[in-house]
Protein backbone atom coordinates (compact mmCIF):
# COMPACT_ATOMS: atom_id res chain seq x y z
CA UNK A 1 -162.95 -87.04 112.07
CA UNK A 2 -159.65 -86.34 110.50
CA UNK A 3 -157.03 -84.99 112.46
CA UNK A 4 -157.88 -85.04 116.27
CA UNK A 5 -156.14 -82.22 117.24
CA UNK A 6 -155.86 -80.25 113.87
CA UNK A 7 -158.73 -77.70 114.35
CA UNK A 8 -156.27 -76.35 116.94
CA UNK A 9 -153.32 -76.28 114.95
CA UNK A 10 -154.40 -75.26 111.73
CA UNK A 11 -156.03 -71.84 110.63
CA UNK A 12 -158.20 -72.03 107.91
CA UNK A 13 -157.40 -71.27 104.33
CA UNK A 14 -159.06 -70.95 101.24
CA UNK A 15 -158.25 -71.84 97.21
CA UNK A 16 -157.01 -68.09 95.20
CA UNK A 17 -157.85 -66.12 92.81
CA UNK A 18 -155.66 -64.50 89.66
CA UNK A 19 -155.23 -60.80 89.79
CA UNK A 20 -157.99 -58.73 89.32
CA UNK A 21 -156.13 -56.58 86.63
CA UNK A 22 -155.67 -60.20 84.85
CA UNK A 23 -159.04 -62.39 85.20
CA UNK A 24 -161.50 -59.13 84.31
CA UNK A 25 -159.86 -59.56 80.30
CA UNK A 26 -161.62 -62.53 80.26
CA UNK A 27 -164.23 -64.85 80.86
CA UNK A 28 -162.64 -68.25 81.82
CA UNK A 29 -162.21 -69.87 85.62
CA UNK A 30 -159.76 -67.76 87.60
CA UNK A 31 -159.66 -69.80 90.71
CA UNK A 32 -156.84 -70.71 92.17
CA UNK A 33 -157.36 -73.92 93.49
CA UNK A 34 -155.03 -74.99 97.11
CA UNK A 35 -152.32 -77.88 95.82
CA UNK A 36 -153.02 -81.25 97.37
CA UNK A 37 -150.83 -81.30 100.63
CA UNK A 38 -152.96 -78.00 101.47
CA UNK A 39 -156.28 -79.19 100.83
CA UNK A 40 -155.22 -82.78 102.94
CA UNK A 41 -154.31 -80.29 105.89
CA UNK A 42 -157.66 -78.37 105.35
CA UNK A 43 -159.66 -81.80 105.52
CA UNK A 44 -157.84 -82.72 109.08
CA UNK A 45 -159.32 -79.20 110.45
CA UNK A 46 -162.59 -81.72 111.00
CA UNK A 47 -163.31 -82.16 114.01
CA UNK A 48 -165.15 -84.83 115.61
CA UNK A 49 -167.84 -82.51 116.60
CA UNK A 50 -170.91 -85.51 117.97
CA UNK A 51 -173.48 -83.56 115.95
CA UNK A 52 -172.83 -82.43 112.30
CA UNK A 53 -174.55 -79.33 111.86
CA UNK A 54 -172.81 -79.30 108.50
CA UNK A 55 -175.33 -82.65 107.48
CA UNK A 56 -178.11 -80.11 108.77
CA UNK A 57 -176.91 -76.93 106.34
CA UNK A 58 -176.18 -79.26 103.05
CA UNK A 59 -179.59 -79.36 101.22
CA UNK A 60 -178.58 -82.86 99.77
CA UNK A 61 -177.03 -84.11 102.85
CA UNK A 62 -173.41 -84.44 102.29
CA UNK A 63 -171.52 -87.05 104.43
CA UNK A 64 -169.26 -84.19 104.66
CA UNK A 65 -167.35 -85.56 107.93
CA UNK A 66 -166.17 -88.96 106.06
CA UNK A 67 -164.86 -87.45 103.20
CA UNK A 68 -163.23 -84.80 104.93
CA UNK A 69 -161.14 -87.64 106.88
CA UNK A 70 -160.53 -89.62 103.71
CA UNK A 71 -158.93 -87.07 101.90
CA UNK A 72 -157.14 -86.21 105.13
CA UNK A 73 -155.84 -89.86 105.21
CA UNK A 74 -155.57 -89.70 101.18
CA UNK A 75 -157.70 -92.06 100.12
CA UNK A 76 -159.37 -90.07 97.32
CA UNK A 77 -161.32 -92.88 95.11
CA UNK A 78 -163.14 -93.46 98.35
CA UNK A 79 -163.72 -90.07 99.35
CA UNK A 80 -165.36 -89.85 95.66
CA UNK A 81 -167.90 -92.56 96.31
CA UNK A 82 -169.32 -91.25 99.40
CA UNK A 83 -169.42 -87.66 97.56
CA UNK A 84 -171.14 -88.92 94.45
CA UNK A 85 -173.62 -91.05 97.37
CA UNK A 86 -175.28 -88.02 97.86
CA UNK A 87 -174.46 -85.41 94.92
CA UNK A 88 -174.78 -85.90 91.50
CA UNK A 89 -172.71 -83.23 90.03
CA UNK A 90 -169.98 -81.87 92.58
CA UNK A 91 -168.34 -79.97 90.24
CA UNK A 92 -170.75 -77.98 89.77
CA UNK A 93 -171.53 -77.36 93.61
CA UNK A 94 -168.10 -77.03 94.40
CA UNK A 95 -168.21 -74.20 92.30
CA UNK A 96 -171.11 -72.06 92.71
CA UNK A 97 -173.23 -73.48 96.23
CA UNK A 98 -172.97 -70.47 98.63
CA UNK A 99 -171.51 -73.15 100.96
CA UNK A 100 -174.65 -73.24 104.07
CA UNK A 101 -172.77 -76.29 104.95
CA UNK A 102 -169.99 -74.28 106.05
CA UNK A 103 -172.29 -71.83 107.87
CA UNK A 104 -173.38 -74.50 109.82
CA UNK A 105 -169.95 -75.88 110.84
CA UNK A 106 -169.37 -76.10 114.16
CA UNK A 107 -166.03 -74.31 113.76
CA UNK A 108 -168.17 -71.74 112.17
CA UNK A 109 -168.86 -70.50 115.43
CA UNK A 110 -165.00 -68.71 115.99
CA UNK A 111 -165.80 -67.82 112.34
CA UNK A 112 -163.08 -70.54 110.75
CA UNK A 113 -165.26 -73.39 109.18
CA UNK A 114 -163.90 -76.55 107.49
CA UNK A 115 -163.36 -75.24 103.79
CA UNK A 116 -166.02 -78.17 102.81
CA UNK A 117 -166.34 -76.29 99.44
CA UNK A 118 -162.96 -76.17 98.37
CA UNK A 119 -162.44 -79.82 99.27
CA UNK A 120 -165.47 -80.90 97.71
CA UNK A 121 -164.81 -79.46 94.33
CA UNK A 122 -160.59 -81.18 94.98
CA UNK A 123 -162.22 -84.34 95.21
CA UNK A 124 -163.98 -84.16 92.04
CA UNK A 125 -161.50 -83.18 90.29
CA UNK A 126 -159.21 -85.50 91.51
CA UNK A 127 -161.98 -88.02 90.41
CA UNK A 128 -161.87 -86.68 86.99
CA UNK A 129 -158.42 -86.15 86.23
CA UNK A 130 -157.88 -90.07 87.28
CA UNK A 131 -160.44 -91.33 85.51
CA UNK A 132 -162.39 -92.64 88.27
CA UNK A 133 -165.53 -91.02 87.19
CA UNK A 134 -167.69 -93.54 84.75
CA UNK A 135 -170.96 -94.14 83.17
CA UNK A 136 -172.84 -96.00 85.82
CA UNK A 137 -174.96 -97.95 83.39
CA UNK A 138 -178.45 -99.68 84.62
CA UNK A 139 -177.66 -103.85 84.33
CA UNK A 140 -181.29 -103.85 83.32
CA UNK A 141 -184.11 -102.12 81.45
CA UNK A 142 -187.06 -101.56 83.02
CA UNK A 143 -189.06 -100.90 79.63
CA UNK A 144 -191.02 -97.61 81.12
CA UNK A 145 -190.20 -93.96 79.49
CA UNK A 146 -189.75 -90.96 81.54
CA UNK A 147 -190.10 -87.27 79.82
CA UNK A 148 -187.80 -84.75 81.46
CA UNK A 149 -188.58 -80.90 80.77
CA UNK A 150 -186.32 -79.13 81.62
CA UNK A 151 -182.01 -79.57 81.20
CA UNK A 152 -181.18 -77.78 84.66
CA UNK A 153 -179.80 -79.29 87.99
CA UNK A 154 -183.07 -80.28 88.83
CA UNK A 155 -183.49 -81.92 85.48
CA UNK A 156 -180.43 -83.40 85.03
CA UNK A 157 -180.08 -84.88 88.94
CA UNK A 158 -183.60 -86.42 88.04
CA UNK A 159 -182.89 -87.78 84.43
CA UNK A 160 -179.72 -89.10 85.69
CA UNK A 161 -181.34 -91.44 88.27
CA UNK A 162 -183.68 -92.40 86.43
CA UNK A 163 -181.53 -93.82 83.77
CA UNK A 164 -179.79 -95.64 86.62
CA UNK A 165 -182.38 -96.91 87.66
CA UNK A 166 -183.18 -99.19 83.92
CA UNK A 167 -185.99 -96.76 82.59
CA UNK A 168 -185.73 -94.95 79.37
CA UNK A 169 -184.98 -90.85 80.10
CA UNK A 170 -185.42 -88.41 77.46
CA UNK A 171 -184.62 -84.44 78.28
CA UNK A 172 -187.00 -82.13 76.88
CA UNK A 173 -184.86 -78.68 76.57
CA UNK A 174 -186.78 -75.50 74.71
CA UNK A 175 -182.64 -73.80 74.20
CA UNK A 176 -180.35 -74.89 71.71
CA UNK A 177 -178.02 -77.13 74.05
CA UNK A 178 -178.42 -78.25 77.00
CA UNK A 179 -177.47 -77.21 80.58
CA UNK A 180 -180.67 -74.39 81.55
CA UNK A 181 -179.48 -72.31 84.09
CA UNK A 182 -176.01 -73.67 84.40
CA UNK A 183 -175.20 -72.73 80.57
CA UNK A 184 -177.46 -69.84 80.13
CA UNK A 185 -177.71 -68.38 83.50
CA UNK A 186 -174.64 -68.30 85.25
CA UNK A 187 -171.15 -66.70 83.50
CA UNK A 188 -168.68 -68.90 82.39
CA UNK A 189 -165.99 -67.11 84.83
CA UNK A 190 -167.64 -69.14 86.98
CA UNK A 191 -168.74 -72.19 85.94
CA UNK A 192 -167.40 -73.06 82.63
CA UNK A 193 -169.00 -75.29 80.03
CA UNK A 194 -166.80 -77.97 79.76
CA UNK A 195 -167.99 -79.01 83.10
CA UNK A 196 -171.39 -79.15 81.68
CA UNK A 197 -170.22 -80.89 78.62
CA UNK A 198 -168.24 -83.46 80.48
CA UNK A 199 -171.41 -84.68 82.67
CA UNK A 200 -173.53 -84.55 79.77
CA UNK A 201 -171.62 -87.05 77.86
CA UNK A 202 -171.50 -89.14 80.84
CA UNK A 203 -175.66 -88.95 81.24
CA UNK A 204 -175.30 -89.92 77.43
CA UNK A 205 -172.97 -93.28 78.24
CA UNK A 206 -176.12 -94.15 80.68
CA UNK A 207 -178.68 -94.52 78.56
CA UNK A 208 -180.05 -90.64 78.69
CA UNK A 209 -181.70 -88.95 75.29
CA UNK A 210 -181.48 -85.05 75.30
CA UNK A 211 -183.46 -83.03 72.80
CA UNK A 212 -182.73 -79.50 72.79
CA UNK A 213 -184.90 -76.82 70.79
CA UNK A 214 -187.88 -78.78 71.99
CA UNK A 215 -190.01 -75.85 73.79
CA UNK A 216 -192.80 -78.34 74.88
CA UNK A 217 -196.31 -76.26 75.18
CA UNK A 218 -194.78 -74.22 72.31
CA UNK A 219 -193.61 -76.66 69.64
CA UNK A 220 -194.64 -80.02 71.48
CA UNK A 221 -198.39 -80.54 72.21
CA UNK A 222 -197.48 -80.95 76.25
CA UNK A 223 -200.49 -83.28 76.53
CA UNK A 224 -199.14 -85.37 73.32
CA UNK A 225 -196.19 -86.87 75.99
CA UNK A 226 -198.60 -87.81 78.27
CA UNK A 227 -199.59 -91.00 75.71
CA UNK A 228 -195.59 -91.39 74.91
CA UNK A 229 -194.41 -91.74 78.23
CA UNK A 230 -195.32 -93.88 81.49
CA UNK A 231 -194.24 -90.66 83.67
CA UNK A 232 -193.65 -87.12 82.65
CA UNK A 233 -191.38 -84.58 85.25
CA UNK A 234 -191.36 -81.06 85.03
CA UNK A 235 -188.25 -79.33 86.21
CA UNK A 236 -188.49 -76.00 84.26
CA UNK A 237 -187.22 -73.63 86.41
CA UNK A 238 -188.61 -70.66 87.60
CA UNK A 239 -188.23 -68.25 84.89
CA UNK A 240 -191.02 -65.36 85.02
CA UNK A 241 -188.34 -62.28 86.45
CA UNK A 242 -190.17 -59.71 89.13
CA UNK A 243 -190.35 -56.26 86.82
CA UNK A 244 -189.73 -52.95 88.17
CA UNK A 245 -192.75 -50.78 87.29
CA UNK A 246 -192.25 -47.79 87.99
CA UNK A 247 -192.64 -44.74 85.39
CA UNK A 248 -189.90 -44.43 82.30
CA UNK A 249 -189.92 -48.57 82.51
CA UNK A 250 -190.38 -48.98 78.90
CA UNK A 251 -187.04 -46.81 78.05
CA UNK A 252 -184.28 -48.09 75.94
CA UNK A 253 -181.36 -49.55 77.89
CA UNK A 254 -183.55 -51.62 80.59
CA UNK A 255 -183.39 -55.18 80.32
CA UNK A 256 -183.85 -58.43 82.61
CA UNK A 257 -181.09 -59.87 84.03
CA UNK A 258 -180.96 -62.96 82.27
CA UNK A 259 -181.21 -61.82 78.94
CA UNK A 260 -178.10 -59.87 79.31
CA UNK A 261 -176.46 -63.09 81.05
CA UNK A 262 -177.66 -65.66 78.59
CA UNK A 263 -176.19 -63.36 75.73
CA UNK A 264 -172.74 -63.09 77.16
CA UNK A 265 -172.54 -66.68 78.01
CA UNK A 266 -173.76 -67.37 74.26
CA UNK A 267 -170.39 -65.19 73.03
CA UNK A 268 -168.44 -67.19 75.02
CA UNK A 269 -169.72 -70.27 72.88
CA UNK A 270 -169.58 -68.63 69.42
CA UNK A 271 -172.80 -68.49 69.39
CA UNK A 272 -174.80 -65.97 67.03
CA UNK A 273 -176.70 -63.24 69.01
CA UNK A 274 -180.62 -63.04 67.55
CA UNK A 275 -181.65 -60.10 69.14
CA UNK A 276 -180.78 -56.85 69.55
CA UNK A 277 -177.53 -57.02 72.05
CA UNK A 278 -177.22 -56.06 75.38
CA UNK A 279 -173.78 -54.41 76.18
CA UNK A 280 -172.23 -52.88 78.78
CA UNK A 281 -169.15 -51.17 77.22
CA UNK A 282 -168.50 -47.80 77.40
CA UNK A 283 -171.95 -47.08 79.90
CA UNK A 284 -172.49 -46.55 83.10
CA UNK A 285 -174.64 -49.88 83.95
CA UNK A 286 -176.95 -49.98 87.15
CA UNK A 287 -178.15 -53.51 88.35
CA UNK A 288 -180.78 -53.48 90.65
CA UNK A 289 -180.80 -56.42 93.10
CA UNK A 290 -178.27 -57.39 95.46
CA UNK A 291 -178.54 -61.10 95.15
CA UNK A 292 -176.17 -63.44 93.28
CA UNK A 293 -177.54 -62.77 89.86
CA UNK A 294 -177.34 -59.40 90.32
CA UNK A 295 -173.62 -59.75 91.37
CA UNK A 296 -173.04 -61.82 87.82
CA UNK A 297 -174.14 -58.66 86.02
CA UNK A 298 -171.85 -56.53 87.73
CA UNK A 299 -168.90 -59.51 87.27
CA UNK A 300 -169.63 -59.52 83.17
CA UNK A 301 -170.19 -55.54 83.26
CA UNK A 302 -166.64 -55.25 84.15
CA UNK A 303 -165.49 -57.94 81.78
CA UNK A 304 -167.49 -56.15 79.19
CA UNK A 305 -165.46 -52.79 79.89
CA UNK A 306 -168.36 -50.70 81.18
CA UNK A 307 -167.38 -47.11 82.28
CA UNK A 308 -169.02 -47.80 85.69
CA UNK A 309 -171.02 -50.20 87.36
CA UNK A 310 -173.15 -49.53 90.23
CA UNK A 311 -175.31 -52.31 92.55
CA UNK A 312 -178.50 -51.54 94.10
CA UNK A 313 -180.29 -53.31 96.99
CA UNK A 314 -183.74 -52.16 98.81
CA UNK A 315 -182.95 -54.06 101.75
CA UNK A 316 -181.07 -52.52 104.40
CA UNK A 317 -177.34 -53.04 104.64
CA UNK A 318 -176.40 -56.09 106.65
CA UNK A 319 -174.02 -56.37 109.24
CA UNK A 320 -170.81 -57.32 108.35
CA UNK A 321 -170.36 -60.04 110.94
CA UNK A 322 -173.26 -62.16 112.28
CA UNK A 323 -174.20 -62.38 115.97
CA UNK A 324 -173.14 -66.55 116.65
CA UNK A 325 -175.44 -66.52 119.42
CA UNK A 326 -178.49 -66.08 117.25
CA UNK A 327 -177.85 -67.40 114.40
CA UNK A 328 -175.67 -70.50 114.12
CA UNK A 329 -176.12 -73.10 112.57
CA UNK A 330 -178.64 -71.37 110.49
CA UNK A 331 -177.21 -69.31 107.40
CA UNK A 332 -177.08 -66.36 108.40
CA UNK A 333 -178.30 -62.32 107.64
CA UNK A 334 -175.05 -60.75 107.05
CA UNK A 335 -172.74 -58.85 103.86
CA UNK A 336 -171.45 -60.95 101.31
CA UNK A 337 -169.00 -59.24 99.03
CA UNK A 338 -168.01 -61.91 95.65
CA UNK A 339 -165.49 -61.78 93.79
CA UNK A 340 -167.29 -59.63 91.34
CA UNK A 341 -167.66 -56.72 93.93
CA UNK A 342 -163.94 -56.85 94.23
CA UNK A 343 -163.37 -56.27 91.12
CA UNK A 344 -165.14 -52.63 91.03
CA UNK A 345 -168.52 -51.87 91.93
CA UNK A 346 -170.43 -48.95 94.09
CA UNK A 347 -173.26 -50.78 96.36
CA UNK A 348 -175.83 -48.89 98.20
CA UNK A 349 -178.52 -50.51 100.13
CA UNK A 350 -182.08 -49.43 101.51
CA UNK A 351 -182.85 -47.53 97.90
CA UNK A 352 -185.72 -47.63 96.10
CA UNK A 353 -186.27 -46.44 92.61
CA UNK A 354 -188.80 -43.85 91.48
CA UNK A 355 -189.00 -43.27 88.28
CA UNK A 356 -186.19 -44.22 85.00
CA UNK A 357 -185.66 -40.77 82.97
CA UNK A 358 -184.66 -40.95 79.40
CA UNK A 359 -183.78 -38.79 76.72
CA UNK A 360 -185.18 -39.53 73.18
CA UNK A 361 -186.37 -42.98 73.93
CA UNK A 362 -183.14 -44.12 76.08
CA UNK A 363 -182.53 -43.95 79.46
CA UNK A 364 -180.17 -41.79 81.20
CA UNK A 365 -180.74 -42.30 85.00
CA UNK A 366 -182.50 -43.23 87.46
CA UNK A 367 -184.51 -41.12 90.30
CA UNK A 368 -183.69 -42.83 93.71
CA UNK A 369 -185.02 -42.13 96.89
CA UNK A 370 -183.29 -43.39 100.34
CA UNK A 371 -185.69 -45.61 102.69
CA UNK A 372 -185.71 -46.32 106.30
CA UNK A 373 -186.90 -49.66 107.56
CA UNK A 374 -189.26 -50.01 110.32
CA UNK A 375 -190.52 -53.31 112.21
CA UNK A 376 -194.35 -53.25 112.91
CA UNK A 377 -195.97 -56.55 114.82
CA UNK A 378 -192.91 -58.52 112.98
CA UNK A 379 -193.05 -57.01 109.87
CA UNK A 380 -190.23 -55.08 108.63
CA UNK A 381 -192.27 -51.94 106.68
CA UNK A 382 -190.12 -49.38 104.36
CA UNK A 383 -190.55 -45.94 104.44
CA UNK A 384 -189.42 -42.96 102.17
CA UNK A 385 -187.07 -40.51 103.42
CA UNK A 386 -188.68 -36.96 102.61
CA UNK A 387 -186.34 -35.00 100.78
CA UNK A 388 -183.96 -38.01 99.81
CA UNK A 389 -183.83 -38.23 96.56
CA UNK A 390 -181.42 -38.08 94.43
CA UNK A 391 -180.18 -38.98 90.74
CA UNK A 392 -177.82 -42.10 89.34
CA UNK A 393 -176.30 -41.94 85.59
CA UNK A 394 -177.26 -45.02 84.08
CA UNK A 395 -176.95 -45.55 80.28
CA UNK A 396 -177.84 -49.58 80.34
CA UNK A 397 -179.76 -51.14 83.60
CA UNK A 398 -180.23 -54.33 84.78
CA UNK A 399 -183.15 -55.87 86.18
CA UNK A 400 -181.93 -58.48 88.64
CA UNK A 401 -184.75 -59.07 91.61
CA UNK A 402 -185.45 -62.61 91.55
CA UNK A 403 -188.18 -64.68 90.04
CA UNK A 404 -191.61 -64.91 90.60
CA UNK A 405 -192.62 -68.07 89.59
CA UNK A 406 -192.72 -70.96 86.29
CA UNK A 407 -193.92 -69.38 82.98
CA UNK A 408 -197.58 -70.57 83.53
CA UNK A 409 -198.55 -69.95 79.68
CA UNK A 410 -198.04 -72.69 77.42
CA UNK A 411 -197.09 -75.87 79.06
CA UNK A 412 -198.15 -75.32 82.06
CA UNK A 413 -201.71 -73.91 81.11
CA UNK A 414 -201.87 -76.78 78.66
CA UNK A 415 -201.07 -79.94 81.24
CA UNK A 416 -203.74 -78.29 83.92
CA UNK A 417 -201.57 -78.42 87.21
CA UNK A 418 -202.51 -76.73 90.15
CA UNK A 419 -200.44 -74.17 91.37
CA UNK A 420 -199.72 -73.17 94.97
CA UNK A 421 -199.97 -69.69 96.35
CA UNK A 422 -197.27 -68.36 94.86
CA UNK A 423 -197.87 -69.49 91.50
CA UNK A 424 -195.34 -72.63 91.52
CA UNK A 425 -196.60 -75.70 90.45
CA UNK A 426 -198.07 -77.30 93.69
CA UNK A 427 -196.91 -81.28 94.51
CA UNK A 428 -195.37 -82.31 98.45
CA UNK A 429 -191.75 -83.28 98.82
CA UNK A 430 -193.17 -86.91 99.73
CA UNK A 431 -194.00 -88.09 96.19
CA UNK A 432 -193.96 -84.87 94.03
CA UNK A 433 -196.54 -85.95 92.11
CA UNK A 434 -198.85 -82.93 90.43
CA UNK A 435 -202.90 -82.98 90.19
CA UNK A 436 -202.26 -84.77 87.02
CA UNK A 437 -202.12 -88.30 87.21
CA UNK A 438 -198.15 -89.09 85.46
CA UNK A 439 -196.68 -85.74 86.11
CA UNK A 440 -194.33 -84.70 88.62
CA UNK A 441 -192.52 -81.72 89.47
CA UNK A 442 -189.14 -80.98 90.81
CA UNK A 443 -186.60 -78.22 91.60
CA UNK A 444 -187.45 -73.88 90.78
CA UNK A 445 -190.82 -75.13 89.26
CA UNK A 446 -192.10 -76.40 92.37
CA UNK A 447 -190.39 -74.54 95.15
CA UNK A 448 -189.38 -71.71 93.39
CA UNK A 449 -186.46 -69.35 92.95
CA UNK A 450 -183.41 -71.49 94.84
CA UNK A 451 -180.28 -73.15 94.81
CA UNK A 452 -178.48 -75.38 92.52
CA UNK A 453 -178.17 -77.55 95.06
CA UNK A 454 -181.55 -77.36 96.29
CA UNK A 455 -182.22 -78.67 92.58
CA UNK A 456 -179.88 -81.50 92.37
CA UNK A 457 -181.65 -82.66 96.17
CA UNK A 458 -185.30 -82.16 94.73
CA UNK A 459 -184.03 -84.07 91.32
CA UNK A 460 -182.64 -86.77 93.46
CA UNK A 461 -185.90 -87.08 95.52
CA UNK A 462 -188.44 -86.73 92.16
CA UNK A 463 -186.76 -89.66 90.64
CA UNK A 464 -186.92 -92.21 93.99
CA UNK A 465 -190.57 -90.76 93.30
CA UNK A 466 -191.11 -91.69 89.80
CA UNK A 467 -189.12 -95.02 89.82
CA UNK A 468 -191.26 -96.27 93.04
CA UNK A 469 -194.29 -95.10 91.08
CA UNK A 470 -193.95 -97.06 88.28
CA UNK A 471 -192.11 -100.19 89.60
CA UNK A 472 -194.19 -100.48 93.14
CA UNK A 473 -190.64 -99.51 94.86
CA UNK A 474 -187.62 -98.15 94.78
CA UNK A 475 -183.71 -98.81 95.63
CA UNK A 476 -182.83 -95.25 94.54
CA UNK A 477 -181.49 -93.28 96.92
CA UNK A 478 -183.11 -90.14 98.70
């Protein structure tokens, strides 16, 4: 693929970023994206490998290899179908996907992988800037209605196909506009709305019905669309946060992570804020978790001008490089520092909180305590450090662990699914269908906390599901 020899001659190099002094005034893209010749000579670094491990690491399977030698050759338009084959919304992968495909690459292993990400998100936006990406409209109607619940990746991927495929889609969304996650969840600096927007008016073109402030189980008998529909998918995410409980947690000044994400990202639109604001100017702001969402908070922390902003993380500190030998092509155990990090942020790992102390209601820091890690018959046990503790100033933290599991009251408790062990909504990756005859599950809601593009794959799959469910088969595909 692409350029026999161009591994060799060509280093690897990724898209830029503005100044840090510049992009933290604001919350729009600051990616500096390569110029075309660049990102041509970064598609020819594919080699032809005889096993692509990068098929392996892609949840939804990119045919990474061909499109890396069509843009190398320049023949974008092509390179766009056999993206779009396989992912539903690149531009929103080529944005935020942490990229396993490229841990998997075999050039990985001297630690310069094909930038697939970069080139994936060119390609789309080549496709969009030329026009080439259209409503693909069904040339016939099937006469069955799906319910969608849920507007996220998941959602969308699955609403998307459907329409494709000739049935009738509607998008059940309990927020204001659509987009879940991607609108609410993840800052704009990131992934900016228009995006959204621009996909949503395409899903429109195809035949697809969104209703937003539609919080079925809450303001929509749930069981009411099984007699509407011929198929009903859930795709609501995984939305119940883990809590901290530990003593002081009802102080002022601690809040979930998404709350204080969802209400930035709602400023950005002009949106009124309904309840009382979460800000981070002027404090010193602790946000505990060391994942992605916790490294949003710290990104909008800093755009929100907070005095200081510290990230916590009870894991032990990873290594800074991986050990190959061990881990490729798998993704790999090892430090990740974003964008956000770089723009300002203390991280300390293998800390546990104790206790949240407050004055007059609010909360003024936290009581830490250090923790050593110990592996017992594979386990990996913490233990306290005596004498370790210490304090942190905090004036406003941030709750940013993960997610449990789907909010089980309302719709859930309402429809009667079985759940798994872990709460999720239970149903097998071979036809997704719940314990209740006509509904079917995809994406957070079914495998839990994961990645968009673990979403758009189990969206893609759900709907093969649905479609050969109600027609006998199916052309969609999987």
């Amino acid at each position: 693929m692409g350029k026999p020899t161009g591994f060799l001659e060509i280093a690897r190099h990724e898209h830029g970023y503005a100044p840090i002094a510049e992009r933290i005034t604001h919350f729009r893209d600051f990616v500096a994206p390569l110029a075309e010749p660049a990102v041509r000579e970064q598609a020819s670094r594919c080699m032809d490998c005889g096993i692509p491990y990068c098929h392996r690491g892609c949840p939804v399977h990119n045919i990474i290899p061909d499109w890396n030698d069509l843009v190398y050759r320049g023949n974008w338009r092509e390179a766009l179908e056999v993206l779009h084959s396989t992912n539903n919304f690149p531009e929103f992968t080529g944005r935020i996907c942490p990229a396993p495909c490229e841990a998997s690459c075999t050039l990985n292993f001297n630690d310069s992988p094909v930038t697939i990400k970069d080139i994936e998100c060119a390609i789309i936006d080549r496709g969009w800037a030329e026009g080439w990406v259209q409503p693909q409209i069904a040339a016939h109607r099937t006469g069955k209605r799906v319910a969608v619940i849920g507007s996220g990746p998941a959602g969308l991927a699955c609403a998307q196909q459907l329409a494709r495929a000739g049935h009738a889609v509607v998008v059940f969304e309990k927020s204001d506009s659509i987009g879940g996650l991607l609108r609410y969840g993840i800052p704009d600096f990131k992934l900016e709305t228009r995006f959204i927007d621009r996909r949503l008016a395409q899903m429109r073109a195809e035949g697809v019905e969104f209703r937003p402030n539609s919080d079925v189980g809450v303001d929509i008998p749930a069981r009411a669309l099984l007699v509407e529909f011929d198929a009903v998918v859930l795709a609501g995410g995984a939305e119940k946060p883990r809590d901290l409980n530990a003593p002081g947690r009802e102080l002022r000044g601690i809040h979930f992570a998404m709350d204080f994400l969802s209400q930035q990202n709602r400023r950005v639109a002009g949106q009124k804020i309904t309840a009382a604001e979460i800000l981070a100017n002027g404090k010193d702001v602790v946000v505990i978790g060391g994942g992605d969402t916790g490294s949003d908070c710290v990104g909008t922390s800093i755009r929100q001008s907070a005095r200081s902003v510290t990230q916590l993380e009870i894991m032990p500190k990873p290594p800074v490089h991986e050990n190959k030998l061990l881990t490729w092509p798998n993704w790999p155990l090892k430090l990740r520092t974003s964008s956000s990090h770089e723009e300002g942020c203390d991280r300390d790992w293998a800390v546990a909180t104790k206790q949240f102390l407050g004055d007059n209601g609010q909360v003024r820091a936290i009581e830490i305590v250090r923790l050593e890690w110990h592996a017992s018959n594979g386990r990996q046990t913490m233990v306290e450090v005596p004498g370790s503790e210490f304090e942190i100033k905090a004036d406003l933290v941030l709750l940013a662990m993960g997610f449990v599991h789907p909010i089980h009251e309302g719709m859930l408790q309402d429809l009667g699914v079985t759940l798994d062990s872990r709460g999720n909504v239970a149903a097998s990756t071979d036809d997704y269908q719940t314990s209740v005859n006509k509904i079917f599950t995809a994406g957070d809601m079914r495998r839990g906390q994961s990645l968009v593009v673990w979403a758009i794959r189990e969206g893609r799959q759900c709907a093969r599901a649905v479609d050969e469910y109600l027609m006998g088969s199916s052309e969609l595909p999987v």
